[in-house]
N, C-alpha and C. Protein backbone atom coordinates (compact mmCIF):
# COMPACT_ATOMS: atom_id res chain seq x y z
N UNK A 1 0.84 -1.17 0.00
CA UNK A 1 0.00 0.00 0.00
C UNK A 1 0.89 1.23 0.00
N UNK A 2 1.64 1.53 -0.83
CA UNK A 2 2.27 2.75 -1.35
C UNK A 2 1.61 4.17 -1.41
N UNK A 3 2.20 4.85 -0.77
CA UNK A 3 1.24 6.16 -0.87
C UNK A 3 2.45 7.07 -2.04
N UNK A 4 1.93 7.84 -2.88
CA UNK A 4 2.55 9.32 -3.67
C UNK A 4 3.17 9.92 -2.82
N UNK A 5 4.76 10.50 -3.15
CA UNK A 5 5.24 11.42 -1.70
C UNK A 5 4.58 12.72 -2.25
N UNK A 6 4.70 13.20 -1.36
CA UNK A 6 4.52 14.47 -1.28
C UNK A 6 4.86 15.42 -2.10
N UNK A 7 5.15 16.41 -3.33
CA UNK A 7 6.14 17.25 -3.70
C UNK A 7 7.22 18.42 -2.61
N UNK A 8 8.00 18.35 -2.61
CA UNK A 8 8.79 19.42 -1.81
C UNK A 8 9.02 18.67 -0.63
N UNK A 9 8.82 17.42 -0.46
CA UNK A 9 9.12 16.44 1.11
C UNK A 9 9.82 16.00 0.81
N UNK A 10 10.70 15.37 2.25
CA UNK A 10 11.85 14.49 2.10
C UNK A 10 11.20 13.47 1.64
N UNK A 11 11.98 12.66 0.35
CA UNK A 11 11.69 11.47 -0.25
C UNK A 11 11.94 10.35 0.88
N UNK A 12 13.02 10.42 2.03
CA UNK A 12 13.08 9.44 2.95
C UNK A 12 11.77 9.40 3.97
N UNK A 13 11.04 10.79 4.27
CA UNK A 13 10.18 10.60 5.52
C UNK A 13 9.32 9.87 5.14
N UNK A 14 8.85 9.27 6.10
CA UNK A 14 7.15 8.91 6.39
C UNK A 14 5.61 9.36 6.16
N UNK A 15 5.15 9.12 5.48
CA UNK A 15 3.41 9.46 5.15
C UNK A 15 3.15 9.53 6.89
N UNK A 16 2.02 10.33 6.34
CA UNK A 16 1.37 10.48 7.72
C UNK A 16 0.81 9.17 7.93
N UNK A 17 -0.29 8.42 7.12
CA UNK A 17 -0.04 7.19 7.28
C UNK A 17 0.57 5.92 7.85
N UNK A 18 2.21 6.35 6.88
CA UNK A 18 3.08 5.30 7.60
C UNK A 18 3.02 5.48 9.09
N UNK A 19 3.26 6.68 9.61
CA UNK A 19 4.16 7.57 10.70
C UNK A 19 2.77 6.60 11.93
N UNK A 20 1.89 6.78 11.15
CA UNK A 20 0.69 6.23 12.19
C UNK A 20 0.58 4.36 12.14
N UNK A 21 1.26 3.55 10.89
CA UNK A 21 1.40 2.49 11.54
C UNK A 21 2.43 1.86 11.91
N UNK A 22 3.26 2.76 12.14
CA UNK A 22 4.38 2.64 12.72
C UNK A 22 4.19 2.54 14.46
N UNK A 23 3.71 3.93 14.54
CA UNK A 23 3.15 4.06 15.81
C UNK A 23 1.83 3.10 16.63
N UNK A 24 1.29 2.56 15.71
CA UNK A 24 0.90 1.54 16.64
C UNK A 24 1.26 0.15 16.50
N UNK A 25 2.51 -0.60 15.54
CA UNK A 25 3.04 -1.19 15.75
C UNK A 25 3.83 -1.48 17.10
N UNK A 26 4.59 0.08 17.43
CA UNK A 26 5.15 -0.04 18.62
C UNK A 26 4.52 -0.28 19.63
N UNK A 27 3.30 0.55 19.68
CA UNK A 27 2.48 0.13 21.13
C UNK A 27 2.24 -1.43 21.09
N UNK A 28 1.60 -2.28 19.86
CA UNK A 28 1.54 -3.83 19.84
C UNK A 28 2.99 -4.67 20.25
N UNK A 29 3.70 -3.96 20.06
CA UNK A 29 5.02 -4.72 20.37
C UNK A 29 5.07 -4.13 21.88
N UNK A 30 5.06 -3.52 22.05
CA UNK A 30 5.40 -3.34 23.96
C UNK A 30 4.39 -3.52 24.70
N UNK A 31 2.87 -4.12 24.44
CA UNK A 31 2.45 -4.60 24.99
C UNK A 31 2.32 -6.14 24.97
N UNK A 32 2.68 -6.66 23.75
CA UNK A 32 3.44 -7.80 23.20
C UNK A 32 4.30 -8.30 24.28
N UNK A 33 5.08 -7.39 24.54
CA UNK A 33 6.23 -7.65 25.00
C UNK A 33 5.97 -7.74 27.00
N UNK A 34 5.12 -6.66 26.95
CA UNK A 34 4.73 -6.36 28.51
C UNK A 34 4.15 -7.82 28.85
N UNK A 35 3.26 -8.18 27.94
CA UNK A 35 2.57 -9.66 28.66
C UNK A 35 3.52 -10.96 28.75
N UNK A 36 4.76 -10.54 27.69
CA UNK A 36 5.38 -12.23 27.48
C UNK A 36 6.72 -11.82 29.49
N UNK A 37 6.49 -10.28 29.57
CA UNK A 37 7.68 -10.11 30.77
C UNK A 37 6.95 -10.73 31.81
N UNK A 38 5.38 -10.36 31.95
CA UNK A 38 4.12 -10.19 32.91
C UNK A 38 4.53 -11.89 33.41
N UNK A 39 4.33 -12.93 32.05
CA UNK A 39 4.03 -14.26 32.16
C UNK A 39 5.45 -14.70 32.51
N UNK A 40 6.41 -14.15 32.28
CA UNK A 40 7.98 -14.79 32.39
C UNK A 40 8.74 -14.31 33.24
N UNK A 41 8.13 -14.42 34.61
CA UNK A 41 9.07 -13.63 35.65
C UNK A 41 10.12 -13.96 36.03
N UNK A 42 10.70 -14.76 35.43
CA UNK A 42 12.05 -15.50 35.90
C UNK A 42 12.76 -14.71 34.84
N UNK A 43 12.46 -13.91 33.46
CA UNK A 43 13.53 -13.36 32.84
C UNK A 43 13.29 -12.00 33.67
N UNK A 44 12.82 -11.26 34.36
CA UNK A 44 12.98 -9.89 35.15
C UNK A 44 14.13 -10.15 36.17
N UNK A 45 13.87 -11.95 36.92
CA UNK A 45 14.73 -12.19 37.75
C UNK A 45 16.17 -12.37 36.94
N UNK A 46 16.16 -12.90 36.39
CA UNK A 46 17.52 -13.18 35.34
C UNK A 46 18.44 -12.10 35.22
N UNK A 47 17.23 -11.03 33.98
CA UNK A 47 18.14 -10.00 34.12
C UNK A 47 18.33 -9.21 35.38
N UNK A 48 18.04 -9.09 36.16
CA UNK A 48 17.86 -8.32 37.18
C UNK A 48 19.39 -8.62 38.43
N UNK A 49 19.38 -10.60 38.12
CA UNK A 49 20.56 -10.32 39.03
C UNK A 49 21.82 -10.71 38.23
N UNK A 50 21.99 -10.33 37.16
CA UNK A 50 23.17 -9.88 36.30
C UNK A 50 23.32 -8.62 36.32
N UNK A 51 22.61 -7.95 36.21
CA UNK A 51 22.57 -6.39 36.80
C UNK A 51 23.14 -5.93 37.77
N UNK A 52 22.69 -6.77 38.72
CA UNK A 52 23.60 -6.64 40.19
C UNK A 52 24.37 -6.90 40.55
N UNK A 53 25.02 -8.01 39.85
CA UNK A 53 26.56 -8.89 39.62
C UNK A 53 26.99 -7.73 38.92
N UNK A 54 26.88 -7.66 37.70
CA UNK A 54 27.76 -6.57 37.54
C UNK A 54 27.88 -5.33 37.69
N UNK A 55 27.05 -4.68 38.66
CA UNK A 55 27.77 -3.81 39.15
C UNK A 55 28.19 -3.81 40.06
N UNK A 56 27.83 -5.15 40.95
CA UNK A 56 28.98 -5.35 42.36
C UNK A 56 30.06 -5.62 41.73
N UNK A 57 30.31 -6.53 40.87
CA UNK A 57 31.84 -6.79 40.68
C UNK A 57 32.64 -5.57 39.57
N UNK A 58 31.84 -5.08 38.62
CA UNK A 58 32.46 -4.07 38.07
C UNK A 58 33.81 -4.91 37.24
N UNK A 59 33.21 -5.88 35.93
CA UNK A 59 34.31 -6.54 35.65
C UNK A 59 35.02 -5.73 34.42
N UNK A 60 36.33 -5.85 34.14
CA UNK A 60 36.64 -5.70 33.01
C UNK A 60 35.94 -5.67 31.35
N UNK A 61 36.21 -7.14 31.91
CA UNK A 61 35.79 -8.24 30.19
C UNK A 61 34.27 -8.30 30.69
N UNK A 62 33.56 -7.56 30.12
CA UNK A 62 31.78 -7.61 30.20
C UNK A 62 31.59 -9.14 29.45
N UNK A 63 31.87 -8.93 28.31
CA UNK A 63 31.57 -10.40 27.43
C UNK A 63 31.58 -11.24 27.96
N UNK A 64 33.05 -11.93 28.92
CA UNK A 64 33.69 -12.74 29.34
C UNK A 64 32.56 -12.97 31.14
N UNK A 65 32.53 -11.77 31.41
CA UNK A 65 32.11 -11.89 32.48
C UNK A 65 30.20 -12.41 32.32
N UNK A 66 29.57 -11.99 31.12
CA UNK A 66 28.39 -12.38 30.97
C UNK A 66 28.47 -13.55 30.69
N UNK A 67 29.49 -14.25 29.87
CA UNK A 67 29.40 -15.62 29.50
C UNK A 67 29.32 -16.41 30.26
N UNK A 68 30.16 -16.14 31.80
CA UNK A 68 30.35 -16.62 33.22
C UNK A 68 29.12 -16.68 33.87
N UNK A 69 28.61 -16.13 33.70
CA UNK A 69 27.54 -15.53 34.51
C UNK A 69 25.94 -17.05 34.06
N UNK A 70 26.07 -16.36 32.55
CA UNK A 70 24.87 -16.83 32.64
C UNK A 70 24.93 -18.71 31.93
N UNK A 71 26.07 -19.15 32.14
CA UNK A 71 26.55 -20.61 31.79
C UNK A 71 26.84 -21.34 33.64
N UNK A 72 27.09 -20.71 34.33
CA UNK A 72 26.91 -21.03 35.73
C UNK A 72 26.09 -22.05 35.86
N UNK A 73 27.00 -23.73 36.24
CA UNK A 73 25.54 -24.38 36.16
C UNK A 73 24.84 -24.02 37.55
N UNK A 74 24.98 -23.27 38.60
CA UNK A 74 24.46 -23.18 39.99
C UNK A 74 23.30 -22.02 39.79
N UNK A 75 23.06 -21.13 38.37
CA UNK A 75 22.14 -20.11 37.71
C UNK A 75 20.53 -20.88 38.22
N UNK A 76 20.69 -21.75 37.36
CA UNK A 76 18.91 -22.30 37.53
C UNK A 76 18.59 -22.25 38.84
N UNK A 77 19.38 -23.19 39.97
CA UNK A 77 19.15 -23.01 41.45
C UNK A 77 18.56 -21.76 42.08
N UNK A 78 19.57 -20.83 41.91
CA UNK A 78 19.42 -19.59 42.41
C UNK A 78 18.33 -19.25 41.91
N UNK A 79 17.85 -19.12 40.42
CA UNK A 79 16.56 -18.20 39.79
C UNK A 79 15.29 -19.36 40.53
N UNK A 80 15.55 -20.66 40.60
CA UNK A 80 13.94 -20.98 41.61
C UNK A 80 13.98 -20.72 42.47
N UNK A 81 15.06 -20.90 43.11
CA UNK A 81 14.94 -20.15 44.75
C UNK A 81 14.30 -18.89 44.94
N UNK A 82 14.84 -17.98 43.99
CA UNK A 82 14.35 -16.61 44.14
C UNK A 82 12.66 -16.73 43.13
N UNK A 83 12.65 -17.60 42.81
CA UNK A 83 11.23 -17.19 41.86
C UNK A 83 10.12 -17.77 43.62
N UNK A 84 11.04 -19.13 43.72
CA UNK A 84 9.82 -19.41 45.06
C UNK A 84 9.99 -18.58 45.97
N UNK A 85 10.78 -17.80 46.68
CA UNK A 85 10.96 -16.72 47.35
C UNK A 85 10.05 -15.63 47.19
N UNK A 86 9.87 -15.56 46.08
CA UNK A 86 8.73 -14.08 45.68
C UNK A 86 7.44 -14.57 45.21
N UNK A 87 7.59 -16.06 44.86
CA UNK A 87 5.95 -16.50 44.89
C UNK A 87 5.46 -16.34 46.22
N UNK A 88 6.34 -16.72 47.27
CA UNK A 88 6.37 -17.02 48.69
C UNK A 88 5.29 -15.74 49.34
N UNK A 89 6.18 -14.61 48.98
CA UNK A 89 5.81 -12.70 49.19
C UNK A 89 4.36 -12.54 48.82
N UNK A 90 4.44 -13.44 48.09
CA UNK A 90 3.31 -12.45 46.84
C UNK A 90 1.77 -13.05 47.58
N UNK A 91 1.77 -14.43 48.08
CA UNK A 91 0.80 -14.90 48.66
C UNK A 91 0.25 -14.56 49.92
């Protein structure tokens, strides 16, 4: 669905059109996204305590240190512990 540009417009911008399904693409994707975080609370926990690892440890090698991090076979342990921990709260 091609729209005519405009005369005297940037040939790169957006139709008003586009500009509008663009814009609610994004809202479908972040609420997309809000329900798959809503249902997957173990990736908030995930990222959340890599977050905190690294900024307690403050490593060099980020790469090196994420690779560490999230190949840990003792990772899964910790994220049920903490997922039953906050199911624990929540009840």
């Amino acid at each position: 669905m091609a729209t005519a540009p405009v005369l005297g417009s940037d040939p790169g911008a957006l139709s008003a059109e586009q500009q509008q399904e663009l814009r609610n693409f994004k809202i479908s994707t972040r609420i997309a996204n809000e329900r798959y975080l809503r249902t997957h609370r173990d990736v908030a926990l995930l990222i959340g305590g890599f977050l905190r690892a690294i900024l307690l440890k403050r490593p060099e090698n980020v790469p090196e240190f994420a690779a560490d991090y999230f190949t840990d076979p003792e990772l899964p342990g910790r994220l049920q512990a903490q997922l039953a921990l906050r199911e624990g709260r929540a009840q």
